[in-house]
PDB file of N, CA and C in Angstrom:
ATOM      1  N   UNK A   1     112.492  89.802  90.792  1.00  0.00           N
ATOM      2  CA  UNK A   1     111.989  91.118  91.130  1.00  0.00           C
ATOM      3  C   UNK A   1     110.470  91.052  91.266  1.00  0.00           C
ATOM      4  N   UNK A   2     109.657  91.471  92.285  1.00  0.00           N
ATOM      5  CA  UNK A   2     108.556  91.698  92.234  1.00  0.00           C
ATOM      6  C   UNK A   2     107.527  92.682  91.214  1.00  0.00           C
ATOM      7  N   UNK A   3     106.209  91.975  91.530  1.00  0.00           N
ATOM      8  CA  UNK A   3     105.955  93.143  90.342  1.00  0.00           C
ATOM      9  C   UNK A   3     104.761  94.014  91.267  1.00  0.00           C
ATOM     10  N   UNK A   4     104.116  94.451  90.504  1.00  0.00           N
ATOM     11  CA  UNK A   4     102.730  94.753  91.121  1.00  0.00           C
ATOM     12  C   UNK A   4     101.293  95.164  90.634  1.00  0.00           C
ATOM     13  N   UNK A   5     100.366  95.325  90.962  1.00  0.00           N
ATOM     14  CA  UNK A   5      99.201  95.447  90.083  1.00  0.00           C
ATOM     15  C   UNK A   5      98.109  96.270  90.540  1.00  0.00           C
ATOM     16  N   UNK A   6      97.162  96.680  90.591  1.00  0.00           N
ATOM     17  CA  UNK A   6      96.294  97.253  91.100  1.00  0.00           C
ATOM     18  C   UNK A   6      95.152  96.212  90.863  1.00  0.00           C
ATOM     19  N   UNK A   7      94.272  96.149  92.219  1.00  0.00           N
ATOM     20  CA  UNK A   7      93.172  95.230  92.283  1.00  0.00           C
ATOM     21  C   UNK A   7      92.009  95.674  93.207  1.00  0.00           C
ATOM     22  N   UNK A   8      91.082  95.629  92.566  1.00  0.00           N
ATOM     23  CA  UNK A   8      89.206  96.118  93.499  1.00  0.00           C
ATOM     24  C   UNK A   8      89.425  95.966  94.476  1.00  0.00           C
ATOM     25  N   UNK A   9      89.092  96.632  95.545  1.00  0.00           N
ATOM     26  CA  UNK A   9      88.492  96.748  96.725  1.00  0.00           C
ATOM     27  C   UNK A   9      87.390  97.211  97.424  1.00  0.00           C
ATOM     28  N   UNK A  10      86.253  96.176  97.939  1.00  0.00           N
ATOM     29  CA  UNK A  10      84.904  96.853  98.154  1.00  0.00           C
ATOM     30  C   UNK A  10      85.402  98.619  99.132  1.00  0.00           C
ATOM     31  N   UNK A  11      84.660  99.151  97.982  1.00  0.00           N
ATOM     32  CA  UNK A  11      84.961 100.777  98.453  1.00  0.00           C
ATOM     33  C   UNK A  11      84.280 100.093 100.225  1.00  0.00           C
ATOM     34  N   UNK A  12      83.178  99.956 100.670  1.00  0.00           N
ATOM     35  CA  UNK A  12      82.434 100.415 102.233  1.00  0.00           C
ATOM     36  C   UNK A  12      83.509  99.383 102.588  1.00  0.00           C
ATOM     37  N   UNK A  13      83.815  98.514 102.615  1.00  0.00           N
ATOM     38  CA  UNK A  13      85.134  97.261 103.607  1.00  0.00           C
ATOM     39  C   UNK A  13      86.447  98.767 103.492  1.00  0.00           C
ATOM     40  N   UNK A  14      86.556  99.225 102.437  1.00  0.00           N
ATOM     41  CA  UNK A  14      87.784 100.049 102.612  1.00  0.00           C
ATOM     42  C   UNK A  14      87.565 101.480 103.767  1.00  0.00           C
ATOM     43  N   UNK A  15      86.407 102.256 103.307  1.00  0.00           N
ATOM     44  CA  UNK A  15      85.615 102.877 104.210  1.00  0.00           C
ATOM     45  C   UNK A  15      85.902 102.660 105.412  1.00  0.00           C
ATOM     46  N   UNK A  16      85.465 101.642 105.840  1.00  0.00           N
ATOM     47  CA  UNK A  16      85.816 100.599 106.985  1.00  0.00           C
ATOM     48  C   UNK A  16      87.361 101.098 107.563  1.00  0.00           C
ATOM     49  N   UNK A  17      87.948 100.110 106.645  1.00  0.00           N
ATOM     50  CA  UNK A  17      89.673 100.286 107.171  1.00  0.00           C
ATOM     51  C   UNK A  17      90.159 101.413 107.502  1.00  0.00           C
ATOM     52  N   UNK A  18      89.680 102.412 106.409  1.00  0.00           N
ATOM     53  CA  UNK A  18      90.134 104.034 106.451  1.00  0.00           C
ATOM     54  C   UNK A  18      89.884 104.722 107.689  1.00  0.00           C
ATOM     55  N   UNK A  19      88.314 104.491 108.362  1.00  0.00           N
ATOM     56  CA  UNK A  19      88.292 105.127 109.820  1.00  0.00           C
ATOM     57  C   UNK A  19      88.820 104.665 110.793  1.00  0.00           C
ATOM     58  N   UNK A  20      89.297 103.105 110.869  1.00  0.00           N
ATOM     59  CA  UNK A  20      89.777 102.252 111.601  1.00  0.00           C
ATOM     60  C   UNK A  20      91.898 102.714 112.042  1.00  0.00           C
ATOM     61  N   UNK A  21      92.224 103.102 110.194  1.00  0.00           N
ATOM     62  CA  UNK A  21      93.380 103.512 110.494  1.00  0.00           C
ATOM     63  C   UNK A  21      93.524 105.084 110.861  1.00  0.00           C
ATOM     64  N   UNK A  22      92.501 105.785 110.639  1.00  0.00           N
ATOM     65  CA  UNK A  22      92.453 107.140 111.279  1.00  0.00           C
ATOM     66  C   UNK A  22      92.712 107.215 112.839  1.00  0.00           C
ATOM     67  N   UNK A  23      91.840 106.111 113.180  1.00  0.00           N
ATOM     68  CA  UNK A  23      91.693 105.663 114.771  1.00  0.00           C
ATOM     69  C   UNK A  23      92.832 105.758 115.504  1.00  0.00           C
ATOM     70  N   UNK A  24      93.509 104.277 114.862  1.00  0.00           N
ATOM     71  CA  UNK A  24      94.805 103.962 115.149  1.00  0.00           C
ATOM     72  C   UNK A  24      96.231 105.010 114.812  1.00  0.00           C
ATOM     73  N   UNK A  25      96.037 105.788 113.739  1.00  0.00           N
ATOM     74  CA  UNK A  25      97.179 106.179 113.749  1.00  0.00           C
ATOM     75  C   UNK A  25      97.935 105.893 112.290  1.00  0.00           C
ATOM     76  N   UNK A  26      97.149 104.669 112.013  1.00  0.00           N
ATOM     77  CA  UNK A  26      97.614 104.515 110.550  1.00  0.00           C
ATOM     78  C   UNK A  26      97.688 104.833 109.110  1.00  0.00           C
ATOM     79  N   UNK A  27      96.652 105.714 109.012  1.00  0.00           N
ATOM     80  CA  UNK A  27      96.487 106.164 108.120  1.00  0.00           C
ATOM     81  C   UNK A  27      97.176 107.491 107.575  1.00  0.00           C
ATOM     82  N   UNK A  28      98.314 107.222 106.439  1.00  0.00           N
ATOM     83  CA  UNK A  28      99.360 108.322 106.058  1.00  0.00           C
ATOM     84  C   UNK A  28      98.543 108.993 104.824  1.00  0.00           C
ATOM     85  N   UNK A  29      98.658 110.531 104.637  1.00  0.00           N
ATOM     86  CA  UNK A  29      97.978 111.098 103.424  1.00  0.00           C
ATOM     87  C   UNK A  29      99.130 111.548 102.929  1.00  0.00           C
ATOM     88  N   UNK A  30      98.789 112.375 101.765  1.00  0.00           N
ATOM     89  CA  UNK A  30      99.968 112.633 100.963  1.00  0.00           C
ATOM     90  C   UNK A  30     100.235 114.081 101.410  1.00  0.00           C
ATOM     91  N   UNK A  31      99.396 114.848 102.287  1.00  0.00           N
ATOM     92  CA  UNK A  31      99.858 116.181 103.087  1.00  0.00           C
ATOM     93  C   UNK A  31     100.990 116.251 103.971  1.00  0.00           C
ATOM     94  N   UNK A  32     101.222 114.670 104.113  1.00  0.00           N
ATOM     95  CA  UNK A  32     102.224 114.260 105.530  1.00  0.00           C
ATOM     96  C   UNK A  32     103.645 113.316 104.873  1.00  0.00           C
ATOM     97  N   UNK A  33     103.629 114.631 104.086  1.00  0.00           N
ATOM     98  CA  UNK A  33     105.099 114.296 103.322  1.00  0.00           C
ATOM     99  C   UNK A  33     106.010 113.861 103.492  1.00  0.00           C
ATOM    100  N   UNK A  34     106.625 113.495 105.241  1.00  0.00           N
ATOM    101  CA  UNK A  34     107.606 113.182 105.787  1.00  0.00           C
ATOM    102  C   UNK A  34     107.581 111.839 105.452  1.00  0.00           C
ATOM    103  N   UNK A  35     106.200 110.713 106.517  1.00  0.00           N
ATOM    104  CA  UNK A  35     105.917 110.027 106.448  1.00  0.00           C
ATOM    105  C   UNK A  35     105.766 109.034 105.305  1.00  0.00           C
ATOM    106  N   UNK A  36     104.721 109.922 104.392  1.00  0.00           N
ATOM    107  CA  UNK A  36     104.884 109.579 102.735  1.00  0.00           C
ATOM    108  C   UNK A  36     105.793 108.685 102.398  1.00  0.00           C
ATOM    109  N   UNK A  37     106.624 109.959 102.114  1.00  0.00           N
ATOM    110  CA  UNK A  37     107.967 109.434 101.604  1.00  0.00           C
ATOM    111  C   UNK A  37     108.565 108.120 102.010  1.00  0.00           C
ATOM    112  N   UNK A  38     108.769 108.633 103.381  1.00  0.00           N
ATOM    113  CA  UNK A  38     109.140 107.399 103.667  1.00  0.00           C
ATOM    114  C   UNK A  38     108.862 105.963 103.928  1.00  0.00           C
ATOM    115  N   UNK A  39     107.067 105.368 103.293  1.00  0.00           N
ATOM    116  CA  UNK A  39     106.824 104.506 103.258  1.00  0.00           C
ATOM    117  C   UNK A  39     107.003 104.053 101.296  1.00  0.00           C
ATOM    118  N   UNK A  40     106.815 105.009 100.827  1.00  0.00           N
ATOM    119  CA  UNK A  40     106.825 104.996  99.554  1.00  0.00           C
ATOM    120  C   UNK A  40     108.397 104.291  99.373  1.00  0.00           C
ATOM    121  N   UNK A  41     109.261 105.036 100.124  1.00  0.00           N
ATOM    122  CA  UNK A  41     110.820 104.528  99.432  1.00  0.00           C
ATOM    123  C   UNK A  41     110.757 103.133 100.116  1.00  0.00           C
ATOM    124  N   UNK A  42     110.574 102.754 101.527  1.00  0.00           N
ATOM    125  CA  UNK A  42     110.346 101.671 102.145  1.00  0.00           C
ATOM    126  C   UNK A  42     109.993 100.492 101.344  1.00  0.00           C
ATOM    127  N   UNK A  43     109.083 100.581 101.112  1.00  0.00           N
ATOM    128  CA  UNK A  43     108.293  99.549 100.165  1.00  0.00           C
ATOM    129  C   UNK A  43     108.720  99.580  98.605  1.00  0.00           C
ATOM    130  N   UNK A  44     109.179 100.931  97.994  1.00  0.00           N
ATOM    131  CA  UNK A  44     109.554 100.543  96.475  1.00  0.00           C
ATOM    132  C   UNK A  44     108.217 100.661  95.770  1.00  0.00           C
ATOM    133  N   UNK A  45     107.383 101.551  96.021  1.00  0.00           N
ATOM    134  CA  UNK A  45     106.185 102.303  95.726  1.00  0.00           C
ATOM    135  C   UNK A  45     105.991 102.788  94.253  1.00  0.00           C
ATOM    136  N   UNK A  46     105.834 102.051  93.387  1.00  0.00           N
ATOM    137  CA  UNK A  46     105.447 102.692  92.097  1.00  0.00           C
ATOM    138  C   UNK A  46     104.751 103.668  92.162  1.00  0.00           C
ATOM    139  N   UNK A  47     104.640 105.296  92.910  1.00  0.00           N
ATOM    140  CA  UNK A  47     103.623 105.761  92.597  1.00  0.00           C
ATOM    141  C   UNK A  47     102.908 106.759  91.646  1.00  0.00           C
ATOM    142  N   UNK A  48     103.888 107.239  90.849  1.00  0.00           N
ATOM    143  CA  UNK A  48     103.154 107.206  89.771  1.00  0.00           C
ATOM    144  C   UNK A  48     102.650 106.473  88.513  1.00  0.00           C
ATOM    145  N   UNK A  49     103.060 105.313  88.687  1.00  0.00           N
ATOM    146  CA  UNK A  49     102.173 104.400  87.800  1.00  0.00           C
ATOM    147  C   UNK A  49     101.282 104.272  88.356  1.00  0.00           C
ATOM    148  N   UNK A  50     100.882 103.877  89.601  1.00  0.00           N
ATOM    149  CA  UNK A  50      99.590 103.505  90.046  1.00  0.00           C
ATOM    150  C   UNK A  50      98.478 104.582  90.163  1.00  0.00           C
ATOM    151  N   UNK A  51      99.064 106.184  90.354  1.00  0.00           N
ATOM    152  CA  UNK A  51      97.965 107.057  89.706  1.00  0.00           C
ATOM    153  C   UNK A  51      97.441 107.168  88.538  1.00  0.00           C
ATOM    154  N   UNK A  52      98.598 106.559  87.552  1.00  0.00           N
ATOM    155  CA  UNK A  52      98.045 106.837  86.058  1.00  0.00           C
ATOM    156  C   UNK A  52      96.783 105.782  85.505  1.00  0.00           C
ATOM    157  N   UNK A  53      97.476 104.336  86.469  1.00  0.00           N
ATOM    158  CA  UNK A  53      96.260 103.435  85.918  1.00  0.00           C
ATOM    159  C   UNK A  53      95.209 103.733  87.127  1.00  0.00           C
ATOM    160  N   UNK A  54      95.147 104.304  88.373  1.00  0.00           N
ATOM    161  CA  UNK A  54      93.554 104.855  88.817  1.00  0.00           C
ATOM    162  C   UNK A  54      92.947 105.519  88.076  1.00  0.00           C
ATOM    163  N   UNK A  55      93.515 106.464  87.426  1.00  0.00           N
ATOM    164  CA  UNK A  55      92.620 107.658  86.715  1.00  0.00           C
ATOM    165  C   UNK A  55      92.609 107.012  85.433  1.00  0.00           C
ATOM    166  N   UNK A  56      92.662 105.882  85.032  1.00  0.00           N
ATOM    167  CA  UNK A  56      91.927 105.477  83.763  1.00  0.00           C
ATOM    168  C   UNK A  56      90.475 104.925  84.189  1.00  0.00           C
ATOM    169  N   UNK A  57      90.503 104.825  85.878  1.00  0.00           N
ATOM    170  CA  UNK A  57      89.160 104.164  86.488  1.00  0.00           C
ATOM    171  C   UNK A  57      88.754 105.221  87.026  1.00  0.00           C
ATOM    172  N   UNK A  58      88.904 106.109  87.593  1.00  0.00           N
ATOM    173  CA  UNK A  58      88.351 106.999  88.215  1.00  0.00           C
ATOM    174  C   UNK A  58      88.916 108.396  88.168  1.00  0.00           C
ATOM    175  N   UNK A  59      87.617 109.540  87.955  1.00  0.00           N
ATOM    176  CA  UNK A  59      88.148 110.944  87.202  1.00  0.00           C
ATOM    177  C   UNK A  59      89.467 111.893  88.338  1.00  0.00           C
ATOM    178  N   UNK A  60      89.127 111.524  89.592  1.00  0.00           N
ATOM    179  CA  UNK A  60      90.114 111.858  90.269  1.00  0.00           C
ATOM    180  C   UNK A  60      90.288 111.064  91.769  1.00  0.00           C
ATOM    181  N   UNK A  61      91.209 110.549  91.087  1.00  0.00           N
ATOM    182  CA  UNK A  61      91.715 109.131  92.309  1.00  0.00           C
ATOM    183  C   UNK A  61      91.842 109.942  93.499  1.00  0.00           C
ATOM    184  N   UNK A  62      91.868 109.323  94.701  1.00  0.00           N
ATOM    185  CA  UNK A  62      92.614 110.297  95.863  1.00  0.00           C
ATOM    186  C   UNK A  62      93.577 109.107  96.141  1.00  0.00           C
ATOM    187  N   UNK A  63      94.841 109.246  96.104  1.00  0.00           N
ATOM    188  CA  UNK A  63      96.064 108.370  97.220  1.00  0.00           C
ATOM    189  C   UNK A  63      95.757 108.329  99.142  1.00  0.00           C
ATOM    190  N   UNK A  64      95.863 107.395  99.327  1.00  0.00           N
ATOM    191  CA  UNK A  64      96.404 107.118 100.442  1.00  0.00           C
ATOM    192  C   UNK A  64      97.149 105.840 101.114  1.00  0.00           C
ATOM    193  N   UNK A  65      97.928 105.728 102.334  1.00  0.00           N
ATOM    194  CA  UNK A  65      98.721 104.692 102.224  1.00  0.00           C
ATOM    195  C   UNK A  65      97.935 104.206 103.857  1.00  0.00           C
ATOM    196  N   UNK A  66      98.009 103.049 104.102  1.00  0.00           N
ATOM    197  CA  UNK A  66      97.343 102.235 105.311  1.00  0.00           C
ATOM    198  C   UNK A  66      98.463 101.539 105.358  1.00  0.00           C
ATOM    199  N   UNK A  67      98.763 101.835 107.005  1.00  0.00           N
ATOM    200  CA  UNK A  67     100.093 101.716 107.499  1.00  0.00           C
ATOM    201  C   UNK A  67      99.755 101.011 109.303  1.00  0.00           C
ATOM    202  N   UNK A  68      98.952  99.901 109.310  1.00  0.00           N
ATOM    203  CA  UNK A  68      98.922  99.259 110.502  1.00  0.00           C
ATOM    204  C   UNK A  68      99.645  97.826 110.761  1.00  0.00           C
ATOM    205  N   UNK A  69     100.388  97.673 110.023  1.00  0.00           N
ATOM    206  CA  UNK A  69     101.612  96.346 110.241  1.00  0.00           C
ATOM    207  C   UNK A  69     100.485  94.872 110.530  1.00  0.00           C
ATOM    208  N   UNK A  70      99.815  95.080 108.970  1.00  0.00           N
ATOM    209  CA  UNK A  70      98.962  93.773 108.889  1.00  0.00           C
ATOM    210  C   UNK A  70      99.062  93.849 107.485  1.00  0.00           C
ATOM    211  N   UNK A  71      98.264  92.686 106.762  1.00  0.00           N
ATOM    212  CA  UNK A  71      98.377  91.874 105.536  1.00  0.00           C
ATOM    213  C   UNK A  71      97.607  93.312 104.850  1.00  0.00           C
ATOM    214  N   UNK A  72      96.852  94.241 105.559  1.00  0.00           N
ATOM    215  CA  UNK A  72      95.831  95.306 104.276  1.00  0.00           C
ATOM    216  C   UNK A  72      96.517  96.345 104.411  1.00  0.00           C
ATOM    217  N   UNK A  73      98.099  96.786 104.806  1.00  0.00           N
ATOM    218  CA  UNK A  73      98.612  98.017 104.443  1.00  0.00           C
ATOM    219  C   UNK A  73      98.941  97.913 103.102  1.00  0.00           C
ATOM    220  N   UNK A  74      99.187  98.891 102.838  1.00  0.00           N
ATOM    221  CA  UNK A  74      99.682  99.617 101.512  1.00  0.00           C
ATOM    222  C   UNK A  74      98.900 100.677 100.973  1.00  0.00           C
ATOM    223  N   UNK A  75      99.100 100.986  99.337  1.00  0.00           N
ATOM    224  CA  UNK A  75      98.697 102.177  99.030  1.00  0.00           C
ATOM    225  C   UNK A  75      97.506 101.935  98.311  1.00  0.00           C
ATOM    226  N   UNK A  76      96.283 102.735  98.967  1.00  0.00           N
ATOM    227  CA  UNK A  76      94.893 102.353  97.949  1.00  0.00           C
ATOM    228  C   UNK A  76      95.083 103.986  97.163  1.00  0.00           C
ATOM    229  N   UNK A  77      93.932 104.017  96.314  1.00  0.00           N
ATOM    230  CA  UNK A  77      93.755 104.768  95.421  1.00  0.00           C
ATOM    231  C   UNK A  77      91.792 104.714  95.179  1.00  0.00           C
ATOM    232  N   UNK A  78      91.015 105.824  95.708  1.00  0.00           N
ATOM    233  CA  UNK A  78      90.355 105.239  95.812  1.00  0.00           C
ATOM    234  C   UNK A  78      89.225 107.282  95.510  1.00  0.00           C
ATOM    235  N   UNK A  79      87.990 106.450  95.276  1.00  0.00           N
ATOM    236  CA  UNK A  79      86.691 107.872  94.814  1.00  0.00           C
ATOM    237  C   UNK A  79      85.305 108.087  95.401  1.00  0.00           C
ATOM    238  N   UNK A  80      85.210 109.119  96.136  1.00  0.00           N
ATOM    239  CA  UNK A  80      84.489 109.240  96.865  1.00  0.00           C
ATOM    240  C   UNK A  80      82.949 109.085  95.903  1.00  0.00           C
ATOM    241  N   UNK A  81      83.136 110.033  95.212  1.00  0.00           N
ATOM    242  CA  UNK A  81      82.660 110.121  93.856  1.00  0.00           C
ATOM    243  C   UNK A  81      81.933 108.848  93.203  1.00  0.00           C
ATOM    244  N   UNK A  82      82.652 108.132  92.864  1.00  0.00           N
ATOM    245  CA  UNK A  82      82.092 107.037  92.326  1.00  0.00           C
ATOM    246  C   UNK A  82      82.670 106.176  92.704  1.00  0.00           C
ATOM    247  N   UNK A  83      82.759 106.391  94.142  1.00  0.00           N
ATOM    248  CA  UNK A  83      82.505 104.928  95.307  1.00  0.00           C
ATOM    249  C   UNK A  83      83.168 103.713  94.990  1.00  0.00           C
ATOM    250  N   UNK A  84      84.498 103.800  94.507  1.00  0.00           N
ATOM    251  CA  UNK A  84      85.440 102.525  93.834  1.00  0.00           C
ATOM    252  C   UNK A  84      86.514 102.827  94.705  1.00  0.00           C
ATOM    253  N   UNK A  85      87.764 101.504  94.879  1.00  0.00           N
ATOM    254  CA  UNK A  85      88.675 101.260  95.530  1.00  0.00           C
ATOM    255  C   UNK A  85      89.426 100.598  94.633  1.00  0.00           C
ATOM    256  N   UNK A  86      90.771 101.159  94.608  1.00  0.00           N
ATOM    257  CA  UNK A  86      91.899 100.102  94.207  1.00  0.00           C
ATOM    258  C   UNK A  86      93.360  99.911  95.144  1.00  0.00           C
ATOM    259  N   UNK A  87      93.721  98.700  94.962  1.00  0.00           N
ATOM    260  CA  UNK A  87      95.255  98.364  96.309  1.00  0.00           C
ATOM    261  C   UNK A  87      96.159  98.263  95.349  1.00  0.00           C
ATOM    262  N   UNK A  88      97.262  98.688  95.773  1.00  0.00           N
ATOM    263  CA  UNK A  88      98.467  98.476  94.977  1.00  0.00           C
ATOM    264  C   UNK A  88      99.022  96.647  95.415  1.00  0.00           C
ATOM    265  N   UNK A  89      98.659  96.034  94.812  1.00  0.00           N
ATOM    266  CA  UNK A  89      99.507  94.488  95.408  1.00  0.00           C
ATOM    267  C   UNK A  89     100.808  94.390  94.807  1.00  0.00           C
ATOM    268  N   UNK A  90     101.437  93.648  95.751  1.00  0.00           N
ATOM    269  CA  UNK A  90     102.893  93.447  94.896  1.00  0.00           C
ATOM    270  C   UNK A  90     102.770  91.797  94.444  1.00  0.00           C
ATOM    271  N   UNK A  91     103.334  90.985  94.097  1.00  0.00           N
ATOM    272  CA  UNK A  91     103.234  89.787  93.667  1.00  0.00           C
ATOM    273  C   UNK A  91     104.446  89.578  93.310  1.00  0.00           C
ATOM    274  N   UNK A  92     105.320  88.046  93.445  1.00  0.00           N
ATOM    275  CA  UNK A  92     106.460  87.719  93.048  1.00  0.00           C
ATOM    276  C   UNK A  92     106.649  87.588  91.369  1.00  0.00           C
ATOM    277  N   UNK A  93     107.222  87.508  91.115  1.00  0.00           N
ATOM    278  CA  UNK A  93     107.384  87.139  89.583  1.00  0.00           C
ATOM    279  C   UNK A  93     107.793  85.642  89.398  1.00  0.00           C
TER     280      UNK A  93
END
Protein backbone atom coordinates (compact mmCIF):
# COMPACT_ATOMS: atom_id res chain seq x y z
CA UNK A 1 0.00 0.00 0.00
CA UNK A 2 1.30 3.36 -0.62
CA UNK A 3 1.80 5.89 1.78
CA UNK A 4 2.19 9.56 1.67
CA UNK A 5 3.72 12.63 3.17
CA UNK A 6 3.73 16.18 2.85
CA UNK A 7 6.99 17.92 1.57
CA UNK A 8 8.32 21.90 0.96
CA UNK A 9 7.80 23.46 -1.98
CA UNK A 10 9.54 26.75 -3.00
CA UNK A 11 6.25 28.85 -2.46
CA UNK A 12 7.49 31.49 -5.97
CA UNK A 13 8.40 27.86 -8.24
CA UNK A 14 4.76 26.96 -6.93
CA UNK A 15 3.45 30.56 -7.68
CA UNK A 16 4.86 29.74 -10.88
CA UNK A 17 2.94 26.43 -11.50
CA UNK A 18 -0.30 27.90 -10.04
CA UNK A 19 -0.59 30.66 -12.91
CA UNK A 20 0.72 28.26 -15.40
CA UNK A 21 -2.19 25.74 -14.40
CA UNK A 22 -4.74 28.59 -14.30
CA UNK A 23 -3.54 29.12 -17.94
CA UNK A 24 -3.93 25.73 -18.97
CA UNK A 25 -6.90 24.67 -17.36
CA UNK A 26 -5.38 22.80 -14.65
CA UNK A 27 -5.80 24.12 -11.83
CA UNK A 28 -8.92 22.49 -9.64
CA UNK A 29 -10.10 24.58 -6.35
CA UNK A 30 -12.16 23.27 -3.83
CA UNK A 31 -15.28 25.66 -5.13
CA UNK A 32 -15.32 23.18 -8.14
CA UNK A 33 -16.68 20.39 -6.26
CA UNK A 34 -17.47 18.22 -9.14
CA UNK A 35 -14.03 18.07 -10.29
CA UNK A 36 -12.62 17.95 -6.67
CA UNK A 37 -14.08 15.11 -5.90
CA UNK A 38 -13.32 13.47 -8.45
CA UNK A 39 -9.61 13.76 -8.45
CA UNK A 40 -9.55 13.29 -4.74
CA UNK A 41 -11.38 9.72 -5.11
CA UNK A 42 -9.11 9.13 -8.31
CA UNK A 43 -5.98 9.31 -6.64
CA UNK A 44 -7.04 8.07 -2.96
CA UNK A 45 -6.51 11.63 -1.53
CA UNK A 46 -5.96 11.73 2.15
CA UNK A 47 -7.53 14.96 2.49
CA UNK A 48 -8.10 15.55 5.59
CA UNK A 49 -5.01 14.48 7.01
CA UNK A 50 -3.11 16.58 4.88
CA UNK A 51 -5.07 19.73 6.13
CA UNK A 52 -4.48 18.83 9.62
CA UNK A 53 -0.68 18.47 9.20
CA UNK A 54 -0.69 22.03 6.95
CA UNK A 55 -2.21 23.87 9.68
CA UNK A 56 0.33 22.70 12.15
CA UNK A 57 2.61 24.82 9.49
CA UNK A 58 0.53 27.33 8.49
CA UNK A 59 -2.47 29.39 10.33
CA UNK A 60 -4.70 28.86 7.36
CA UNK A 61 -3.61 26.50 4.64
CA UNK A 62 -5.51 27.08 1.34
CA UNK A 63 -6.02 23.48 -0.72
CA UNK A 64 -5.58 23.18 -4.15
CA UNK A 65 -5.11 20.33 -6.62
CA UNK A 66 -2.71 20.77 -10.01
CA UNK A 67 -4.09 18.67 -12.52
CA UNK A 68 -1.79 18.92 -15.85
CA UNK A 69 -0.87 15.11 -16.47
CA UNK A 70 2.89 15.66 -15.45
CA UNK A 71 5.19 14.47 -12.54
CA UNK A 72 3.95 18.14 -10.34
CA UNK A 73 0.15 17.32 -10.19
CA UNK A 74 -1.39 16.71 -7.10
CA UNK A 75 -2.64 18.39 -4.05
CA UNK A 76 -0.52 21.40 -2.59
CA UNK A 77 -1.56 23.12 0.49
CA UNK A 78 -0.09 26.25 0.53
CA UNK A 79 -0.08 30.47 2.42
CA UNK A 80 -0.23 33.42 0.93
CA UNK A 81 0.44 34.80 4.22
CA UNK A 82 3.48 33.32 5.10
CA UNK A 83 4.61 32.45 1.72
CA UNK A 84 5.12 28.47 2.36
CA UNK A 85 4.14 25.47 0.12
CA UNK A 86 3.46 21.93 0.85
CA UNK A 87 2.75 18.66 -1.88
CA UNK A 88 1.03 15.81 -0.87
CA UNK A 89 3.67 12.92 -2.24
CA UNK A 90 2.70 9.48 -2.29
CA UNK A 91 5.66 7.01 -1.91
CA UNK A 92 5.64 3.13 -2.06
CA UNK A 93 6.03 1.38 1.10
Amino acid sequence: MARARLVEVDYYSFRQLLREAANRGGRIDKRDANRWADYVKTYNINEVGATAIARQRFEEPTPVIINLGGTRDGLYLYSDIEEGCLRLVVQDS
